[in-house]
PDB file of N, CA and C in Angstrom:
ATOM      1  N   UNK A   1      -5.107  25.447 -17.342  1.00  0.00           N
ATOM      2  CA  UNK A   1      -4.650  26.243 -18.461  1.00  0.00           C
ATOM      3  C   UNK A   1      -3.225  25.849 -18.782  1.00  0.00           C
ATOM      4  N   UNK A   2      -2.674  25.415 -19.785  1.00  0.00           N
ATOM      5  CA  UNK A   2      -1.460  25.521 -20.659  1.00  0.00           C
ATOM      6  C   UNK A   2      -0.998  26.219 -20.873  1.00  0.00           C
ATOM      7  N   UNK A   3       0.503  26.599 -20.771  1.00  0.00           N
ATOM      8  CA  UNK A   3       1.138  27.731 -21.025  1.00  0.00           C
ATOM      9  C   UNK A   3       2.045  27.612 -22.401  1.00  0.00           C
ATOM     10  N   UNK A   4       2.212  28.028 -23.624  1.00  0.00           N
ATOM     11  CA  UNK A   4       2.811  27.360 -23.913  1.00  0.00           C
ATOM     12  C   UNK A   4       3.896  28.789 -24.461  1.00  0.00           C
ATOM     13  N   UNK A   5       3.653  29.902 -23.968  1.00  0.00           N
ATOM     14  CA  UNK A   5       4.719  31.025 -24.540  1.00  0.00           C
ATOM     15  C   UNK A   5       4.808  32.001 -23.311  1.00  0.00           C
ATOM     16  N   UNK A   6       5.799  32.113 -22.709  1.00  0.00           N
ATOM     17  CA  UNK A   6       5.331  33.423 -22.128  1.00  0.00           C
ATOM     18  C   UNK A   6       6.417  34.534 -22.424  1.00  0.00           C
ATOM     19  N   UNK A   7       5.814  35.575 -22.171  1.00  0.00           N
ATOM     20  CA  UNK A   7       6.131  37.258 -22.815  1.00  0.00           C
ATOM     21  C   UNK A   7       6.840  37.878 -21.962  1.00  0.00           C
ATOM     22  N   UNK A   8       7.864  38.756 -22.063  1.00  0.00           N
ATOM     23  CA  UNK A   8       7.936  39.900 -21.072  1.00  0.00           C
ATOM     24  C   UNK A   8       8.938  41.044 -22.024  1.00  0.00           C
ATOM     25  N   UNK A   9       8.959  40.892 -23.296  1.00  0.00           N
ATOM     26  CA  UNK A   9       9.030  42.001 -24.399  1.00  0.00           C
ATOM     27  C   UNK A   9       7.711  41.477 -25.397  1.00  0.00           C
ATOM     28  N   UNK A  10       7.312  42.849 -25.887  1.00  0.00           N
ATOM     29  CA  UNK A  10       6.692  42.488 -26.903  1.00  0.00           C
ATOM     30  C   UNK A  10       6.674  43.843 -28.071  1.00  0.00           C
ATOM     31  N   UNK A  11       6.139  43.825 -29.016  1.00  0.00           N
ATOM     32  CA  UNK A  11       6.237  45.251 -30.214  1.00  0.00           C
ATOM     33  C   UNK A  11       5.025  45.078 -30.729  1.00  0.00           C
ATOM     34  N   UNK A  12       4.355  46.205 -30.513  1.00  0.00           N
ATOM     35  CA  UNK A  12       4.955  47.494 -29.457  1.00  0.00           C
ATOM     36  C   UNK A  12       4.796  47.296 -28.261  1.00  0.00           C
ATOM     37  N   UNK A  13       5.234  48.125 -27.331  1.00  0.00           N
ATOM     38  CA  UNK A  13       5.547  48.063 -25.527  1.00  0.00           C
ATOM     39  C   UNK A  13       5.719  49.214 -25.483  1.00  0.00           C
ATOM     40  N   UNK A  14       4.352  49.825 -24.352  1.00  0.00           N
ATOM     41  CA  UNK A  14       3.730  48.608 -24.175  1.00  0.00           C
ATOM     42  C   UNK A  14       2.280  47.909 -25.011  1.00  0.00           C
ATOM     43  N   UNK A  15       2.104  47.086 -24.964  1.00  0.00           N
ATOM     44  CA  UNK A  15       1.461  46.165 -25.526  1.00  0.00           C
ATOM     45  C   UNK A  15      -0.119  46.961 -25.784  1.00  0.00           C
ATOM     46  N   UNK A  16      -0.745  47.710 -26.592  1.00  0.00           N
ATOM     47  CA  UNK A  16      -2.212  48.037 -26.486  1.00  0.00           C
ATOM     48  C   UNK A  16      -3.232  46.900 -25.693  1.00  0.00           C
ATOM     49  N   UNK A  17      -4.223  47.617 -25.164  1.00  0.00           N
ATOM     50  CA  UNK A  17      -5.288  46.450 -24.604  1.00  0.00           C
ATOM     51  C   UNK A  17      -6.061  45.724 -25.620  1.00  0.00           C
ATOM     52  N   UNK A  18      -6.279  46.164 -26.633  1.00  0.00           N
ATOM     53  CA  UNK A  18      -7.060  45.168 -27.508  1.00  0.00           C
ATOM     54  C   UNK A  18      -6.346  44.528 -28.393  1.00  0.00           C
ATOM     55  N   UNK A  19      -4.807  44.556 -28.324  1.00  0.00           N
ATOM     56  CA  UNK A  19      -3.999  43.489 -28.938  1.00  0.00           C
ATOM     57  C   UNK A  19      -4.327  42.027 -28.341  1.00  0.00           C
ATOM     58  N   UNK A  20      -4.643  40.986 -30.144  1.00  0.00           N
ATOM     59  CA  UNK A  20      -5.029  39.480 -29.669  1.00  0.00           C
ATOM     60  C   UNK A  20      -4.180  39.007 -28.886  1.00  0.00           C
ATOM     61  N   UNK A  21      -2.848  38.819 -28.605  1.00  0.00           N
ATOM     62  CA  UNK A  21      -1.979  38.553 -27.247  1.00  0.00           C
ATOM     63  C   UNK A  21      -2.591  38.201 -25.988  1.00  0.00           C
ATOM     64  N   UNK A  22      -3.484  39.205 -25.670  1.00  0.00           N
ATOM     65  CA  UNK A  22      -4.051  39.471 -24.550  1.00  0.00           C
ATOM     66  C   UNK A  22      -5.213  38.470 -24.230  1.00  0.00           C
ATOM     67  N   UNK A  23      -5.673  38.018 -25.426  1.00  0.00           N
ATOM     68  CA  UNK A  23      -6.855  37.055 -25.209  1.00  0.00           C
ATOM     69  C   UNK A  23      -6.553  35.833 -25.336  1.00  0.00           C
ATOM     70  N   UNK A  24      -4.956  35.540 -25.923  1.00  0.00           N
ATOM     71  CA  UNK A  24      -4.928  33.858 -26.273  1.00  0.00           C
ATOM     72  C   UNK A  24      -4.585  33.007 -24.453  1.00  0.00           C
ATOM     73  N   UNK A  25      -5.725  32.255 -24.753  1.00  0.00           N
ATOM     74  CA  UNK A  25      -5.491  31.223 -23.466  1.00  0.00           C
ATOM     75  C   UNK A  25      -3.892  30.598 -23.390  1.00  0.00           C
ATOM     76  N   UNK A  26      -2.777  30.395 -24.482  1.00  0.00           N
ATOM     77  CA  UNK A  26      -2.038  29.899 -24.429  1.00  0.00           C
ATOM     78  C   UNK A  26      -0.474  30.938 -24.243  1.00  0.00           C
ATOM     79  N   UNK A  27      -0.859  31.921 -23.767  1.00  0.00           N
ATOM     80  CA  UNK A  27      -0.176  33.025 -23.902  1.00  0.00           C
ATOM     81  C   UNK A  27       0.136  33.638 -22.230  1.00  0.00           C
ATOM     82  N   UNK A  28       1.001  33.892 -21.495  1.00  0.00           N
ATOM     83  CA  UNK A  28       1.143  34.831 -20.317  1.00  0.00           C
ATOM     84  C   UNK A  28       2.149  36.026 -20.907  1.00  0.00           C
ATOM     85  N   UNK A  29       1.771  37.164 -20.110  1.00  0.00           N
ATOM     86  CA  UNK A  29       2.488  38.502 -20.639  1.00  0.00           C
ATOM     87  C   UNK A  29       2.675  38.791 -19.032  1.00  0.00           C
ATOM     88  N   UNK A  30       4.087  39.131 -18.913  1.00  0.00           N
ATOM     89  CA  UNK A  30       4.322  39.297 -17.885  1.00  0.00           C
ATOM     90  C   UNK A  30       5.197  40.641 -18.395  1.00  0.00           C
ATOM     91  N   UNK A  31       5.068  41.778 -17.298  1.00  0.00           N
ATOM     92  CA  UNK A  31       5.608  42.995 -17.404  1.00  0.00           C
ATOM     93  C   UNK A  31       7.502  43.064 -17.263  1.00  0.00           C
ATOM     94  N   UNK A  32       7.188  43.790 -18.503  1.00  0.00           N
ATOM     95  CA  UNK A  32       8.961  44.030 -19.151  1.00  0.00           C
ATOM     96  C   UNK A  32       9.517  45.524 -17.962  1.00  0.00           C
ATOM     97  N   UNK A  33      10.241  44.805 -16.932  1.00  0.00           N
ATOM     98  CA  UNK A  33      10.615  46.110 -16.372  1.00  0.00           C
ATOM     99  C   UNK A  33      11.948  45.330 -15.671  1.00  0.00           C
ATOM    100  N   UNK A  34      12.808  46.457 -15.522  1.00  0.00           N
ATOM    101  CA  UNK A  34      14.479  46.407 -15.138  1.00  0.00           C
ATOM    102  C   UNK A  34      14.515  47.543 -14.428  1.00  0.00           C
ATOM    103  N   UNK A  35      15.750  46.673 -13.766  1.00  0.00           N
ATOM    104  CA  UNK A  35      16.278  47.803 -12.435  1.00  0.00           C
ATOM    105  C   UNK A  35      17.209  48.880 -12.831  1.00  0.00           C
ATOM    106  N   UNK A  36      17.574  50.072 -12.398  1.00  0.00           N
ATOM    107  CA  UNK A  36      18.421  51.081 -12.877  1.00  0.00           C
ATOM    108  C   UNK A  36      19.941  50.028 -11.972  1.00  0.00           C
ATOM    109  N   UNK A  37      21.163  51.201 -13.003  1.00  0.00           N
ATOM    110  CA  UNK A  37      21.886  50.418 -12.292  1.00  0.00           C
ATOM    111  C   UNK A  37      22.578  50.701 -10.859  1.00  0.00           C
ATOM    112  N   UNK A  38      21.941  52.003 -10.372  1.00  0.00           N
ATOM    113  CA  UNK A  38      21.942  52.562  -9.287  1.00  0.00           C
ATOM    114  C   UNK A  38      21.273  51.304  -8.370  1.00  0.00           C
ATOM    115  N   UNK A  39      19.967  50.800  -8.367  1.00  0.00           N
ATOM    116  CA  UNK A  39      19.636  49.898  -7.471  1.00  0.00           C
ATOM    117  C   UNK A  39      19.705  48.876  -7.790  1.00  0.00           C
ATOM    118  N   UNK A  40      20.577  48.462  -9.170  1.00  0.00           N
ATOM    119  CA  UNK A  40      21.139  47.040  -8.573  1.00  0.00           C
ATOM    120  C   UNK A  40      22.621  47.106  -8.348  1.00  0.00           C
ATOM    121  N   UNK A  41      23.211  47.983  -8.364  1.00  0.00           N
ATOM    122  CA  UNK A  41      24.149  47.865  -7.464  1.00  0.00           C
ATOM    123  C   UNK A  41      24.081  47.951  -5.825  1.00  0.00           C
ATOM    124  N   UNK A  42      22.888  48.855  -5.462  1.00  0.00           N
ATOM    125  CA  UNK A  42      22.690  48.955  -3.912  1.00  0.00           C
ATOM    126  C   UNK A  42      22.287  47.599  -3.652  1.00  0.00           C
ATOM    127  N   UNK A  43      21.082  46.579  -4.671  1.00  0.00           N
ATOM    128  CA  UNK A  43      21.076  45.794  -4.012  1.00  0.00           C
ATOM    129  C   UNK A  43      21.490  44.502  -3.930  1.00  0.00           C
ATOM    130  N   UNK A  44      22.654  44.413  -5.408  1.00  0.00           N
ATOM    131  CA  UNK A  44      23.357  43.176  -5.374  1.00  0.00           C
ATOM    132  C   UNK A  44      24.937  43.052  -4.735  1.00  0.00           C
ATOM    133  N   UNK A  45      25.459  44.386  -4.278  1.00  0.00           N
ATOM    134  CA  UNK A  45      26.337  44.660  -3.724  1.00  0.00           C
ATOM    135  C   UNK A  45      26.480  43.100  -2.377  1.00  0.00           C
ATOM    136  N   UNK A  46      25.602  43.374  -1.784  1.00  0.00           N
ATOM    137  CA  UNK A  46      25.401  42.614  -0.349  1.00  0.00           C
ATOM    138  C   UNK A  46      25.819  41.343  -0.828  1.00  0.00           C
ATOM    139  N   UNK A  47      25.161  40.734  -1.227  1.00  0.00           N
ATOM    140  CA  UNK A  47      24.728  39.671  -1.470  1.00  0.00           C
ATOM    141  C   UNK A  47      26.275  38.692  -2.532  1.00  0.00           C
ATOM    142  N   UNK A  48      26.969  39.678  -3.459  1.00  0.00           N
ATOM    143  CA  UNK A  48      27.789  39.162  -3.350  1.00  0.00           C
ATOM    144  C   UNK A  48      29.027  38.936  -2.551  1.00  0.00           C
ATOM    145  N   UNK A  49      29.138  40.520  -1.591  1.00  0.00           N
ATOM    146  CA  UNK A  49      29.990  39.854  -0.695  1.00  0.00           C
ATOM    147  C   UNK A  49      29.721  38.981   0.681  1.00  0.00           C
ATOM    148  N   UNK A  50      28.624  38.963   0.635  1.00  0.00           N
ATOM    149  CA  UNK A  50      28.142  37.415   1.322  1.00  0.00           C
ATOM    150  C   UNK A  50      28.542  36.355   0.705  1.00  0.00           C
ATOM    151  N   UNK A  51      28.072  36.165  -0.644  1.00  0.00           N
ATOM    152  CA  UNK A  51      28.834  34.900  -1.013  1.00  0.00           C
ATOM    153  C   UNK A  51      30.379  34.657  -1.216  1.00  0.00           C
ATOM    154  N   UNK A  52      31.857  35.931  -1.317  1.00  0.00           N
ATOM    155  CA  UNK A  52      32.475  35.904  -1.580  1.00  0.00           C
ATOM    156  C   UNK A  52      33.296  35.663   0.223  1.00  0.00           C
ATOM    157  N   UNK A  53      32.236  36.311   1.473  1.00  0.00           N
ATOM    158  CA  UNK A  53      32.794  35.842   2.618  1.00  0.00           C
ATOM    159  C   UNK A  53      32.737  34.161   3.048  1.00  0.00           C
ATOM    160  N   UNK A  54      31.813  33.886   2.138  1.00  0.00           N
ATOM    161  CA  UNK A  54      31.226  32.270   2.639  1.00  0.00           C
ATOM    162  C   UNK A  54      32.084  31.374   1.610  1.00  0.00           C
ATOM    163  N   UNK A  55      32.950  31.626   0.347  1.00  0.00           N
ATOM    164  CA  UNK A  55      33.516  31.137  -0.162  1.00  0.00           C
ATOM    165  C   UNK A  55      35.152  30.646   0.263  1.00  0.00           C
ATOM    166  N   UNK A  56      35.559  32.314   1.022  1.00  0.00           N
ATOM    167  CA  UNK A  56      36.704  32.030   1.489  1.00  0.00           C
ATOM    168  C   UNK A  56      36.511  31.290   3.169  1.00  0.00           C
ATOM    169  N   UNK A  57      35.826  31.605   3.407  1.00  0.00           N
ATOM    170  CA  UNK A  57      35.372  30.326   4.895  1.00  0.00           C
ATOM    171  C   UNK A  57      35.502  29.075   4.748  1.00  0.00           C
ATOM    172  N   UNK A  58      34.959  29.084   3.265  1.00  0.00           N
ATOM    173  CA  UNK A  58      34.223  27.604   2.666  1.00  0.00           C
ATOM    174  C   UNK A  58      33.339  26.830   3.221  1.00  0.00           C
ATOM    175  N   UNK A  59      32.255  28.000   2.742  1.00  0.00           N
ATOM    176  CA  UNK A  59      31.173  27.737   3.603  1.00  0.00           C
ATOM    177  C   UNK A  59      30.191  27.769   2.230  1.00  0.00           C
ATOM    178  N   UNK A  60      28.818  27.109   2.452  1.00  0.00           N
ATOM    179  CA  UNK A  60      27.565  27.038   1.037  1.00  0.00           C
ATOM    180  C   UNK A  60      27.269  28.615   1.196  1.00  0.00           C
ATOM    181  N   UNK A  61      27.579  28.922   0.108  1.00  0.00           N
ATOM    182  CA  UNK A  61      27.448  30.531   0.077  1.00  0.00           C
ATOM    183  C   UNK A  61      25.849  30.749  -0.184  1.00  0.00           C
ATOM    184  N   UNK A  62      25.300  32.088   0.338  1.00  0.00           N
ATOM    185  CA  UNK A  62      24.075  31.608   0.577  1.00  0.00           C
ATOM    186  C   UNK A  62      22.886  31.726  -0.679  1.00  0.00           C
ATOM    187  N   UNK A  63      23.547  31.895  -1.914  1.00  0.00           N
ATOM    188  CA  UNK A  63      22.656  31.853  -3.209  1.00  0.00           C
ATOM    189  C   UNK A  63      23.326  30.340  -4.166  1.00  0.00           C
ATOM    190  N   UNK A  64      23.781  29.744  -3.435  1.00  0.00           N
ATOM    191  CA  UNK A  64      23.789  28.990  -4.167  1.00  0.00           C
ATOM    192  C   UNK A  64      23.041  27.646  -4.631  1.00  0.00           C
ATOM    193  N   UNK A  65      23.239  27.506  -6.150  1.00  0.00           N
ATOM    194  CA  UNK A  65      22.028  26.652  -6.601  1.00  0.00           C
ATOM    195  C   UNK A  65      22.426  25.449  -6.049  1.00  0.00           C
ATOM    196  N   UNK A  66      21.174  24.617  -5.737  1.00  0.00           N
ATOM    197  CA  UNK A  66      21.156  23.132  -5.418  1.00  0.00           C
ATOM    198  C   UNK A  66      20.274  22.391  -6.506  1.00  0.00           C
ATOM    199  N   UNK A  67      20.761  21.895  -7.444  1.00  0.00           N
ATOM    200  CA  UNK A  67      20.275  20.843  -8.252  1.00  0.00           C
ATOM    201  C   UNK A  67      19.243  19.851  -8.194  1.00  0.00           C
ATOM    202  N   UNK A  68      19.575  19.377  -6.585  1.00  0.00           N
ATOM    203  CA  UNK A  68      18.933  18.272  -6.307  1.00  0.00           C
ATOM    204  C   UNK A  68      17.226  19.335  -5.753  1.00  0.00           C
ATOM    205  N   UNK A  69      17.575  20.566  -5.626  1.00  0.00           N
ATOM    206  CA  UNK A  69      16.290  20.772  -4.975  1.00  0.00           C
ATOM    207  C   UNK A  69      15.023  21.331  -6.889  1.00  0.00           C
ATOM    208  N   UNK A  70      15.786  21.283  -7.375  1.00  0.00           N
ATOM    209  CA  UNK A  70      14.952  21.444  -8.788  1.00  0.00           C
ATOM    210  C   UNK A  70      15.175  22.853  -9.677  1.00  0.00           C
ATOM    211  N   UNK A  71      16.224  23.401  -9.114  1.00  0.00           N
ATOM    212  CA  UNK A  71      16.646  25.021  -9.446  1.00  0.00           C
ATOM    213  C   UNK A  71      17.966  24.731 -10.042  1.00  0.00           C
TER     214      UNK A  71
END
């Protein structure tokens, strides 16, 4: 299968079931949902001061992108 659009807003949202969307082979709909900012602060808190301890170490902080790996 070919992908050649994929979704995660659409109008209306959410999306009825017998909207054509739903049937095109060339189409993925992936669910439109976000974090409050209560839990992304609980859970991006960490993670940047992990990278901000591994920076002043100077150390590969541990989200960081590598190019060569295809990200």
């Amino acid at each position: 299968m070919k992908i050649d659009i994929g979704l995660d807003v659409t109008d209306p949202e959410p999306l009825p079931d017998e909207h054509p969307l739903w049937s095109m082979s060339n189409v993925i709909i992936t669910p439109h949902t976000a974090n409050t900012m209560n839990s992304m602060d609980r859970l991006l808190a960490p993670v940047v001061a992990a990278n901000y301890r591994a920076l002043v170490a100077r150390e590969t902080m541990p989200t960081e992108v590598d190019p060569s790996k295809g990200y």
